[in-house]
C-alpha atoms as a PDB file:
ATOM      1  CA  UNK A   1       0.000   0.000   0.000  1.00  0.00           C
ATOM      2  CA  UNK A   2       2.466   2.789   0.849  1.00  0.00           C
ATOM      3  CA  UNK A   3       5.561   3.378  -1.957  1.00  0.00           C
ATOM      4  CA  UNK A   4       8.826   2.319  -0.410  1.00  0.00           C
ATOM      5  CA  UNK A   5      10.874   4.659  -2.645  1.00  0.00           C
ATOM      6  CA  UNK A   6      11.313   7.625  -0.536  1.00  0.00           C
ATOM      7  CA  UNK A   7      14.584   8.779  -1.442  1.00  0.00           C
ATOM      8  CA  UNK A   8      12.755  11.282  -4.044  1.00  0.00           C
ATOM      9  CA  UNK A   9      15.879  12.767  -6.555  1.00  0.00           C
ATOM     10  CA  UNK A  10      16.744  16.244  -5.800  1.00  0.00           C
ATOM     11  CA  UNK A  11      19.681  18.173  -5.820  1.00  0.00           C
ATOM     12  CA  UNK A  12      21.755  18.743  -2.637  1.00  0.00           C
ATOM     13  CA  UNK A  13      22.825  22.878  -1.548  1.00  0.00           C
ATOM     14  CA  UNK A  14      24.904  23.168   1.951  1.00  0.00           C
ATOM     15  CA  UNK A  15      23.844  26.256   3.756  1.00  0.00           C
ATOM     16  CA  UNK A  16      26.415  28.493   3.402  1.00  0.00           C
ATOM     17  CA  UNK A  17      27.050  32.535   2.768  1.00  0.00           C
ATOM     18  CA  UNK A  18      25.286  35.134   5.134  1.00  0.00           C
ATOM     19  CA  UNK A  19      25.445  36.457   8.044  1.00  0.00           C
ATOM     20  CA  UNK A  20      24.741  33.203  10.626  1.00  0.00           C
ATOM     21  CA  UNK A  21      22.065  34.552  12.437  1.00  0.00           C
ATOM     22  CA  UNK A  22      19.916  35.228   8.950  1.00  0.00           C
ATOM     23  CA  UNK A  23      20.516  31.877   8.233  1.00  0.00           C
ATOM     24  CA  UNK A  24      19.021  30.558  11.211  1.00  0.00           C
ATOM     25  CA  UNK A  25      16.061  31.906  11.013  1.00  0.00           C
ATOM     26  CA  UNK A  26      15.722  31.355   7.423  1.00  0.00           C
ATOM     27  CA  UNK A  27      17.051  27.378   8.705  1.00  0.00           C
ATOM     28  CA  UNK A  28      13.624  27.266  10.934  1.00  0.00           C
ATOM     29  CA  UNK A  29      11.131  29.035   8.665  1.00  0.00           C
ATOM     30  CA  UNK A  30      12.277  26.089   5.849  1.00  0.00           C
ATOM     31  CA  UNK A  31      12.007  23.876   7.997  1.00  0.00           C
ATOM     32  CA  UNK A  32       8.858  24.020  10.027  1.00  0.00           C
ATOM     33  CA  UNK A  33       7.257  24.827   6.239  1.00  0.00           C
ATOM     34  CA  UNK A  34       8.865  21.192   5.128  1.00  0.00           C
ATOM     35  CA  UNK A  35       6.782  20.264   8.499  1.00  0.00           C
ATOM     36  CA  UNK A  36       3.806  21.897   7.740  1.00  0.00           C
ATOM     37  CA  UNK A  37       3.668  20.304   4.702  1.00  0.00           C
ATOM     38  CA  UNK A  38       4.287  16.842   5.610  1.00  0.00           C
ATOM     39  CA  UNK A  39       1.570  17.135   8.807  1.00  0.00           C
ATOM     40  CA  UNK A  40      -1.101  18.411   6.176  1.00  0.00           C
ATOM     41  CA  UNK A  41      -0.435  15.380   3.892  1.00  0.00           C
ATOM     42  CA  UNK A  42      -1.284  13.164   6.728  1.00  0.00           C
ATOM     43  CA  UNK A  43      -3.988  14.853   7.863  1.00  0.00           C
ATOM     44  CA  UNK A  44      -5.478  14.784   4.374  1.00  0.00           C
ATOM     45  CA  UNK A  45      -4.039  10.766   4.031  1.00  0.00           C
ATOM     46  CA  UNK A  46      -5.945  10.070   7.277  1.00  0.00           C
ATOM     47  CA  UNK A  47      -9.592  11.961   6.762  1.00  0.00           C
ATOM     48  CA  UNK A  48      -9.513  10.592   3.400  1.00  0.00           C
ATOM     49  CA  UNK A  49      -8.776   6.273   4.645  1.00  0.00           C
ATOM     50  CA  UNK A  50     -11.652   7.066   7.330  1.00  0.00           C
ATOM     51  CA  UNK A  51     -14.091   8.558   4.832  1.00  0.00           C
ATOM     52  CA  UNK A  52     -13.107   5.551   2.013  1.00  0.00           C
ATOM     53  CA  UNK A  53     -13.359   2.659   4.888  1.00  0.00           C
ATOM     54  CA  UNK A  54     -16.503   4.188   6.586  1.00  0.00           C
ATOM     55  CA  UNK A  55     -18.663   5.996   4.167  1.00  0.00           C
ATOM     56  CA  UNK A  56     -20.511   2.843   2.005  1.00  0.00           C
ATOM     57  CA  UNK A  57     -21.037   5.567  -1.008  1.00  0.00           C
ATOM     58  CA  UNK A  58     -16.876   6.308  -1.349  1.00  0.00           C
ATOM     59  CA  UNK A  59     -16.220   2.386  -0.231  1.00  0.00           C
ATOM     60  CA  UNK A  60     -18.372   1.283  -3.290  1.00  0.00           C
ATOM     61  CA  UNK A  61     -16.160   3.285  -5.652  1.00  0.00           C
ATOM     62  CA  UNK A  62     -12.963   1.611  -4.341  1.00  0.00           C
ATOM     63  CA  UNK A  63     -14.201  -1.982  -3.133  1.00  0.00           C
ATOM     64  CA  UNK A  64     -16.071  -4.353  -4.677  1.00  0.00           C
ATOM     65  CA  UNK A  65     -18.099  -7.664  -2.903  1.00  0.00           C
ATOM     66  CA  UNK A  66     -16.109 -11.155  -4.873  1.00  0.00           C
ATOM     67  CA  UNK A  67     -16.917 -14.505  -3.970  1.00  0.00           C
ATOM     68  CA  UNK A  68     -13.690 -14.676  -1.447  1.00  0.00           C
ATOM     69  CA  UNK A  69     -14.361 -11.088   0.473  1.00  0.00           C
ATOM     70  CA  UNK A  70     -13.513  -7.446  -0.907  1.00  0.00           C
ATOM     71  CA  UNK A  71     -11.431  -6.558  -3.843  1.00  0.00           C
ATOM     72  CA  UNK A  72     -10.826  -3.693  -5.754  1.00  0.00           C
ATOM     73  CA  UNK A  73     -12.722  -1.951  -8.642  1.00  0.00           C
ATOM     74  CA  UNK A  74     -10.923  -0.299 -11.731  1.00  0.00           C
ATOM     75  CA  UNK A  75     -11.053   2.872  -9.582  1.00  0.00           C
ATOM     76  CA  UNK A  76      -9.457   1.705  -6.961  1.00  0.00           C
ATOM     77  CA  UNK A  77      -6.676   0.209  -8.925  1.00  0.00           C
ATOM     78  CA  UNK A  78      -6.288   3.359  -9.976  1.00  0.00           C
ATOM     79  CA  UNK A  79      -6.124   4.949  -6.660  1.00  0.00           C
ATOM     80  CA  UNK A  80      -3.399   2.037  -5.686  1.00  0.00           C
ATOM     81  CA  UNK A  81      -0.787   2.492  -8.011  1.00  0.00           C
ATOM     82  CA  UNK A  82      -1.147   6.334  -9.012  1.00  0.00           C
ATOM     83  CA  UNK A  83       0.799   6.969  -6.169  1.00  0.00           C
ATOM     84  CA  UNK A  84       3.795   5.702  -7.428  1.00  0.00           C
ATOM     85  CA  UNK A  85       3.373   7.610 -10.623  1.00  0.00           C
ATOM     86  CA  UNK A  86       3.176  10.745  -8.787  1.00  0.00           C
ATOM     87  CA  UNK A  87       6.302  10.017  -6.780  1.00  0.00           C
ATOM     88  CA  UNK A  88       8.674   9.655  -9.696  1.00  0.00           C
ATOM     89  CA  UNK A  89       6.764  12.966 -11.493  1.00  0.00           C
ATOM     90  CA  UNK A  90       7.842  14.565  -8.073  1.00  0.00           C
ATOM     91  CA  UNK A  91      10.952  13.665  -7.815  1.00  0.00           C
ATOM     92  CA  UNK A  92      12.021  13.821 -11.748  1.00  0.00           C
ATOM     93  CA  UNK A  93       9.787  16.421 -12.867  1.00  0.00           C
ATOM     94  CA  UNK A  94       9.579  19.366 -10.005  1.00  0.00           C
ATOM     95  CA  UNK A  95      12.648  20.957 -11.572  1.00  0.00           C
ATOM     96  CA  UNK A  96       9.878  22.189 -14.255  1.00  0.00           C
ATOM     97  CA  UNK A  97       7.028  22.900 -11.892  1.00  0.00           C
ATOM     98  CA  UNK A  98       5.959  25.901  -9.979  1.00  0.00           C
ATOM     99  CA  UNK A  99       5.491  25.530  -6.037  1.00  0.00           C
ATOM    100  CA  UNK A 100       1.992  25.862  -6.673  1.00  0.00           C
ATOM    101  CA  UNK A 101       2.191  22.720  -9.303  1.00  0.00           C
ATOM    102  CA  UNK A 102       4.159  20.616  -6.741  1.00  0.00           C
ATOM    103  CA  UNK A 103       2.057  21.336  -4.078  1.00  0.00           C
ATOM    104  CA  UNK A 104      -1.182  19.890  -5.923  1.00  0.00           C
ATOM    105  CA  UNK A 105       0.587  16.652  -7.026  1.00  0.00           C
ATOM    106  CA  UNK A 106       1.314  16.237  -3.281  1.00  0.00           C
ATOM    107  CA  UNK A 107      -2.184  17.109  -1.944  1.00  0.00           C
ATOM    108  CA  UNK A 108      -3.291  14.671  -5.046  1.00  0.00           C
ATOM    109  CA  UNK A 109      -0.884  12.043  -3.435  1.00  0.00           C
ATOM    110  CA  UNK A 110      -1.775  12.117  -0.027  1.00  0.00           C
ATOM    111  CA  UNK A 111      -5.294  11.792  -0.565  1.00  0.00           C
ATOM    112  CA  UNK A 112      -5.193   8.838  -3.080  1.00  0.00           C
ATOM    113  CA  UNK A 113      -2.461   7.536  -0.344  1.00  0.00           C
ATOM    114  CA  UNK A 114      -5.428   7.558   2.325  1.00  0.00           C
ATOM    115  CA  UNK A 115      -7.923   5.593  -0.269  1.00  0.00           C
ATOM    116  CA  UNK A 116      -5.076   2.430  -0.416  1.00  0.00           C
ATOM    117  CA  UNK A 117      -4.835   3.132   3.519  1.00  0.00           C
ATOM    118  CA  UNK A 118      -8.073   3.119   4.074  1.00  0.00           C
ATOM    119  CA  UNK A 119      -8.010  -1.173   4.217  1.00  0.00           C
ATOM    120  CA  UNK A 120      -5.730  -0.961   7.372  1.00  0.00           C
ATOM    121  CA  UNK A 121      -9.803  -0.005   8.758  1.00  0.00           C
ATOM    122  CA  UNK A 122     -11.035  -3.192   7.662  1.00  0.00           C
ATOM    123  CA  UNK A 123      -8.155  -5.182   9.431  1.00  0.00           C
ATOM    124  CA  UNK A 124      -7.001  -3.564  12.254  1.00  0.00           C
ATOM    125  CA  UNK A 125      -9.002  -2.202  15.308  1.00  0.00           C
ATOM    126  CA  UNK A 126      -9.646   1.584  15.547  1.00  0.00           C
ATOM    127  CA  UNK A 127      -7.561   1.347  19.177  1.00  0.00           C
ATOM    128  CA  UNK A 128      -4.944  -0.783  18.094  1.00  0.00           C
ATOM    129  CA  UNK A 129      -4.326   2.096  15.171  1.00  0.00           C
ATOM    130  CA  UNK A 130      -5.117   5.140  17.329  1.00  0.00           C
ATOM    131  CA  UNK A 131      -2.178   3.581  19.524  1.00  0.00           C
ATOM    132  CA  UNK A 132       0.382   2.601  17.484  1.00  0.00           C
ATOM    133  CA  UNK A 133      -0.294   6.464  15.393  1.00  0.00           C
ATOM    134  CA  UNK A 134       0.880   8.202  18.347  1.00  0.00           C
ATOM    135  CA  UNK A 135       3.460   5.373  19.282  1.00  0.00           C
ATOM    136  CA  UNK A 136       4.795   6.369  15.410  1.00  0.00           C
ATOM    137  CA  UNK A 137       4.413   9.709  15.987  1.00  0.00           C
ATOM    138  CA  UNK A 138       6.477   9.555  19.155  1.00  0.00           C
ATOM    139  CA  UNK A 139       9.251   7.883  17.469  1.00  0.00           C
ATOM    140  CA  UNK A 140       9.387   9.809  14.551  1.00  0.00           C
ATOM    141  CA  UNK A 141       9.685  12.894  16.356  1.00  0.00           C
ATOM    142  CA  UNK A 142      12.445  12.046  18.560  1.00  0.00           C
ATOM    143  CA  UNK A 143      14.427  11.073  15.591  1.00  0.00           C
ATOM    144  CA  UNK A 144      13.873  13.846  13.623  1.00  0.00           C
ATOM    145  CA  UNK A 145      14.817  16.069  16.230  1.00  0.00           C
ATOM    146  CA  UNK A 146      17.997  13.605  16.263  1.00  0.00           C
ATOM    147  CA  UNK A 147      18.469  14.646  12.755  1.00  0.00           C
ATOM    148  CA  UNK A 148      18.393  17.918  13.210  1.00  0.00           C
ATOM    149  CA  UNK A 149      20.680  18.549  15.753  1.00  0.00           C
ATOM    150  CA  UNK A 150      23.416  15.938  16.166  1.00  0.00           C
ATOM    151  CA  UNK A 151      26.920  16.922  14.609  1.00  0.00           C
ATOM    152  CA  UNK A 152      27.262  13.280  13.367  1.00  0.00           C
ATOM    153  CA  UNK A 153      27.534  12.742   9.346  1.00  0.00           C
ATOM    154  CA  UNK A 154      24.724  10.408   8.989  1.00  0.00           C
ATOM    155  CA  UNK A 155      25.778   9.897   5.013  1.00  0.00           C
ATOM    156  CA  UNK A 156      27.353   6.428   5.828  1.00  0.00           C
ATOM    157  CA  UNK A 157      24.616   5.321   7.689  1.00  0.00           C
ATOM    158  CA  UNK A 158      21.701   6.741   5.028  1.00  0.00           C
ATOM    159  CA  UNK A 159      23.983   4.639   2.391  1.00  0.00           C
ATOM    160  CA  UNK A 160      23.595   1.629   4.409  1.00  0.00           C
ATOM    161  CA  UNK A 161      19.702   1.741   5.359  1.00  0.00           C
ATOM    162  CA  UNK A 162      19.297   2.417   1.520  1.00  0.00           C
ATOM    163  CA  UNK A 163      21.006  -1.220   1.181  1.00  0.00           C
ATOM    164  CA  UNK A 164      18.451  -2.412   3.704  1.00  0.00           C
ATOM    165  CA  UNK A 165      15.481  -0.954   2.285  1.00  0.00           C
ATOM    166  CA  UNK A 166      16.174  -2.620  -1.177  1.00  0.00           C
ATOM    167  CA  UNK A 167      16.430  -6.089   0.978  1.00  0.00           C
ATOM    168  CA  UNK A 168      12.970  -5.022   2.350  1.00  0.00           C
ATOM    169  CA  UNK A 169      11.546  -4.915  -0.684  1.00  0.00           C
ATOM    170  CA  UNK A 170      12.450  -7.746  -2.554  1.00  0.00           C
ATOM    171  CA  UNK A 171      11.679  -9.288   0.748  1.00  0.00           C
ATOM    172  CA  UNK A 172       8.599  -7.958   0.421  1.00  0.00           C
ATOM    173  CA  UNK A 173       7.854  -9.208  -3.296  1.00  0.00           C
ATOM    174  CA  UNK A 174       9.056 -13.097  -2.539  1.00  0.00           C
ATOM    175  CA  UNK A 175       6.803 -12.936   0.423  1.00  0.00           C
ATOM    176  CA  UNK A 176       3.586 -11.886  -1.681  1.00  0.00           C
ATOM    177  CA  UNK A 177       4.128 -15.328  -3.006  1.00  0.00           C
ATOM    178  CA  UNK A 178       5.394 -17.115  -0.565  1.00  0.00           C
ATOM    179  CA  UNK A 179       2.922 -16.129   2.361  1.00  0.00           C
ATOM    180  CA  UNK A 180       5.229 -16.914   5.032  1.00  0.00           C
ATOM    181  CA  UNK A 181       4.395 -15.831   8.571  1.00  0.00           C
ATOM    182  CA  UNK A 182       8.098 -15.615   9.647  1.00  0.00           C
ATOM    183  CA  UNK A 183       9.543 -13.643   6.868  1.00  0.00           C
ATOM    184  CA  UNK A 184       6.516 -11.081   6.997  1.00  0.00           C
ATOM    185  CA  UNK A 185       7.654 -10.850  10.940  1.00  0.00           C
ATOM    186  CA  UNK A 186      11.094 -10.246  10.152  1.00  0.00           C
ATOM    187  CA  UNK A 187      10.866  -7.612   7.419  1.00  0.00           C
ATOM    188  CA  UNK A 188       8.550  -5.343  10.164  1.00  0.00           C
ATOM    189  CA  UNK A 189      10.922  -6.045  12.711  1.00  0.00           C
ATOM    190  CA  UNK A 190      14.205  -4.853  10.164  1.00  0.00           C
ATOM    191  CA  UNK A 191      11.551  -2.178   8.042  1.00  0.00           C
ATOM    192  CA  UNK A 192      11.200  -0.469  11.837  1.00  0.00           C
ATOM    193  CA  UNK A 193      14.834  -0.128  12.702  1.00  0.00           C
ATOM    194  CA  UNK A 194      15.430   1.071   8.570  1.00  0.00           C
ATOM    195  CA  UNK A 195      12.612   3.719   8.812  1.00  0.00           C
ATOM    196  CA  UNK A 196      13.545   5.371  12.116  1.00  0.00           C
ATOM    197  CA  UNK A 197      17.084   5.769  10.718  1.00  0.00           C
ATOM    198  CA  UNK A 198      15.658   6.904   7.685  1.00  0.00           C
ATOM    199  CA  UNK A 199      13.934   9.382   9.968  1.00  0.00           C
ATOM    200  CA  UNK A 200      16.839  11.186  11.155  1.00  0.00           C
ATOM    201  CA  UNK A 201      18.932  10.286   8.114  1.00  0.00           C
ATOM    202  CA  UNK A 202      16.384  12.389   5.711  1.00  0.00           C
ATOM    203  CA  UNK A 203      15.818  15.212   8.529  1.00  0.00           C
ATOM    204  CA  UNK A 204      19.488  15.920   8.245  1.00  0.00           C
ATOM    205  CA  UNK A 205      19.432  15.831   4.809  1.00  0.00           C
ATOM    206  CA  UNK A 206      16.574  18.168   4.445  1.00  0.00           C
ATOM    207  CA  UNK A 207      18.394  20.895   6.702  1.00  0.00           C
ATOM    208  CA  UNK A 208      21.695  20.396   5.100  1.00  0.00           C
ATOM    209  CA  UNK A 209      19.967  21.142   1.620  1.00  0.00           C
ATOM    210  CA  UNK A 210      18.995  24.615   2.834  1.00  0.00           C
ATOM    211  CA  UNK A 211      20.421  27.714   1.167  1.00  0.00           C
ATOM    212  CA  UNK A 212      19.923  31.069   2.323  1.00  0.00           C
ATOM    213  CA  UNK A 213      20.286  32.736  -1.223  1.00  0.00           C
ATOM    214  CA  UNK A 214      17.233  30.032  -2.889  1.00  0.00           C
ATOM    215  CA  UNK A 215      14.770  32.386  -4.434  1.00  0.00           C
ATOM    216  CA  UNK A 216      11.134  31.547  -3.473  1.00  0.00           C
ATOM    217  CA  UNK A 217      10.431  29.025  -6.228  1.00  0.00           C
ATOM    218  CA  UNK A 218      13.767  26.574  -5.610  1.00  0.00           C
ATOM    219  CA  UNK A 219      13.338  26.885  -1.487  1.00  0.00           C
ATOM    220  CA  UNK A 220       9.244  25.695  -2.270  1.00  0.00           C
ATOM    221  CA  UNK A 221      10.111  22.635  -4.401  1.00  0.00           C
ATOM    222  CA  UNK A 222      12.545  21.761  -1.824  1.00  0.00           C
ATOM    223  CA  UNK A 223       9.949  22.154   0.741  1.00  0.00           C
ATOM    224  CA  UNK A 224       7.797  20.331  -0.958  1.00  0.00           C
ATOM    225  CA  UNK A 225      10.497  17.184  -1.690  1.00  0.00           C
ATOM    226  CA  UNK A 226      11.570  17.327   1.981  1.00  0.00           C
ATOM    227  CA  UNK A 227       7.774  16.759   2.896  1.00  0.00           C
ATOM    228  CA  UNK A 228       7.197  14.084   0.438  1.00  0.00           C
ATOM    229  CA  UNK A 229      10.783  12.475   2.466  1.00  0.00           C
ATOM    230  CA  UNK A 230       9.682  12.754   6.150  1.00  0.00           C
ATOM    231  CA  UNK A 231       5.570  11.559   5.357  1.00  0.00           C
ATOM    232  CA  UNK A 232       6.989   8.705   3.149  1.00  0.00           C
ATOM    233  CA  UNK A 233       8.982   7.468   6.444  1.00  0.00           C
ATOM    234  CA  UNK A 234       6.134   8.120   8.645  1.00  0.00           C
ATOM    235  CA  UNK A 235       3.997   6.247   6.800  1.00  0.00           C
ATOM    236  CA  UNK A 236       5.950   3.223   6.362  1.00  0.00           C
ATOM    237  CA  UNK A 237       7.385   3.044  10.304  1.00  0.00           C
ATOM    238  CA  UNK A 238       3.400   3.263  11.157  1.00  0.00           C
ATOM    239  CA  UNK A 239       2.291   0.645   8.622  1.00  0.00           C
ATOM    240  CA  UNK A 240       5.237  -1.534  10.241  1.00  0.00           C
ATOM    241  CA  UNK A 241       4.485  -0.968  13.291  1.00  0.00           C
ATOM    242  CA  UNK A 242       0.819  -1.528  12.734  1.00  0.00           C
ATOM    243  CA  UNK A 243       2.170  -4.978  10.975  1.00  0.00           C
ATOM    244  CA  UNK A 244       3.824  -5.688  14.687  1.00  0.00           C
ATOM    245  CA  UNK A 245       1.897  -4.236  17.172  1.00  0.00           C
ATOM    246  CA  UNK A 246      -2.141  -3.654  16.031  1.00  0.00           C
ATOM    247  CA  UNK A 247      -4.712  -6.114  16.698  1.00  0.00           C
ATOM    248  CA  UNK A 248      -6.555  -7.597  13.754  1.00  0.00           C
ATOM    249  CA  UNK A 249     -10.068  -7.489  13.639  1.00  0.00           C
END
């Protein structure tokens, strides 16, 4: 359900230039507007799963009744793999695209993000996923904040989670076929520990693309990419979480 690739292509600009105090400031306005961003995407992911999994009108245009439970209608194949669409035209097209342009393919993604999200509803208790939201939301934020403000290079460690979130994924793929209660266990277990790195990993990242002297256009699409970074590893650290911790219904 959620798109693994969250290593969206950009290009990287150290801080640098200005008087230090201007850059500060400028540091924490980009940076609680990557924030912004990346809270209103899961806001607009979340309100859009509960409306798909609880409204019978919106679940109709997504789900269809089949002889062996729910599956999926054309729409809501659509709604599934669109997402990963948008993420490449993100990451390989915002070069071309105004802020405002970005911004819309992000809004688009979130919400058809919350229709493939909205089947965590249908398996999972509403506690158990209230619970392990804020029990994500806890973790991410400690390592962001990590991110932000150790001294430590995390560059050698972001190249080695990379390595582990390709092993998740084929992991992943073999176990779609292989339906293997062990190997589903262990890639949540590793996908938690690759995710909160990521956390911190991106968050430093993000910060140490920021350049004072971006005009208005360049600091938005980095905004916007930075988002798209941080709400892809949320996402994925809840869903394995959820995977580890929520009860099923």
């Amino acid at each position: 359900m959620a798109n693994y690739d969250n290593q969206p292509a950009f290009g990287t600009t150290v801080a640098r230039g200005g008087a230090a105090g201007a850059v500060d400031e400028g540091l924490r306005a980009h940076m609680l507007r990557v924030y912004n961003y990346m809270a209103l995407g899961l806001v607009l992911t979340g309100v859009t799963a509960y409306a798909v999994a609880t409204v019978p009108s919106l679940q109709q245009l997504f789900f269809a009744q089949t002889i062996n439970g729910f599956g999926m209608t054309t729409l809501g194949w659509i709604a599934f793999i669109a997402p990963i669409g948008l993420v490449f035209l993100l990451s390989f097209g915002i070069q071309r695209m105004s802020t405002a342009t970005a911004q819309l393919v992000f809004w688009i993604y979130a919400a058809l993000m919350g229709v493939s999200l909205s089947t965590i509803f249908f398996a999972y208790t509403m506690t158990s996923i209230t619970q392990v939201f804020f029990v994500s939301a806890a973790t991410f934020g400690a390592m962001s904040l990590y991110g932000y403000t150790t001294k430590r290079d995390l560059t050698g460690i972001g190249s080695f989670l990379m390595m582990g979130l390709i092993g998740i994924i084929i992991a992943s793929i073999v176990n779609i076929f292989l339906q293997s209660s062990g190997l589903g266990f262990a890639v949540s277990v590793i996908g938690v520990l690759v995710f909160v790195g990521l956390t911190a990993y991106d968050t430093q990242k993000i910060k140490e693309m920021y350049y004072v002297g971006d005009d208005g256009t360049v600091a938005g699409r980095k905004a916007i990419m930075g988002a798209l970074s941080l709400y892809l590893d949320f996402i994925n650290l809840f869903l394995m979480l959820l995977r580890l911790f929520g009860d099923r219904r």
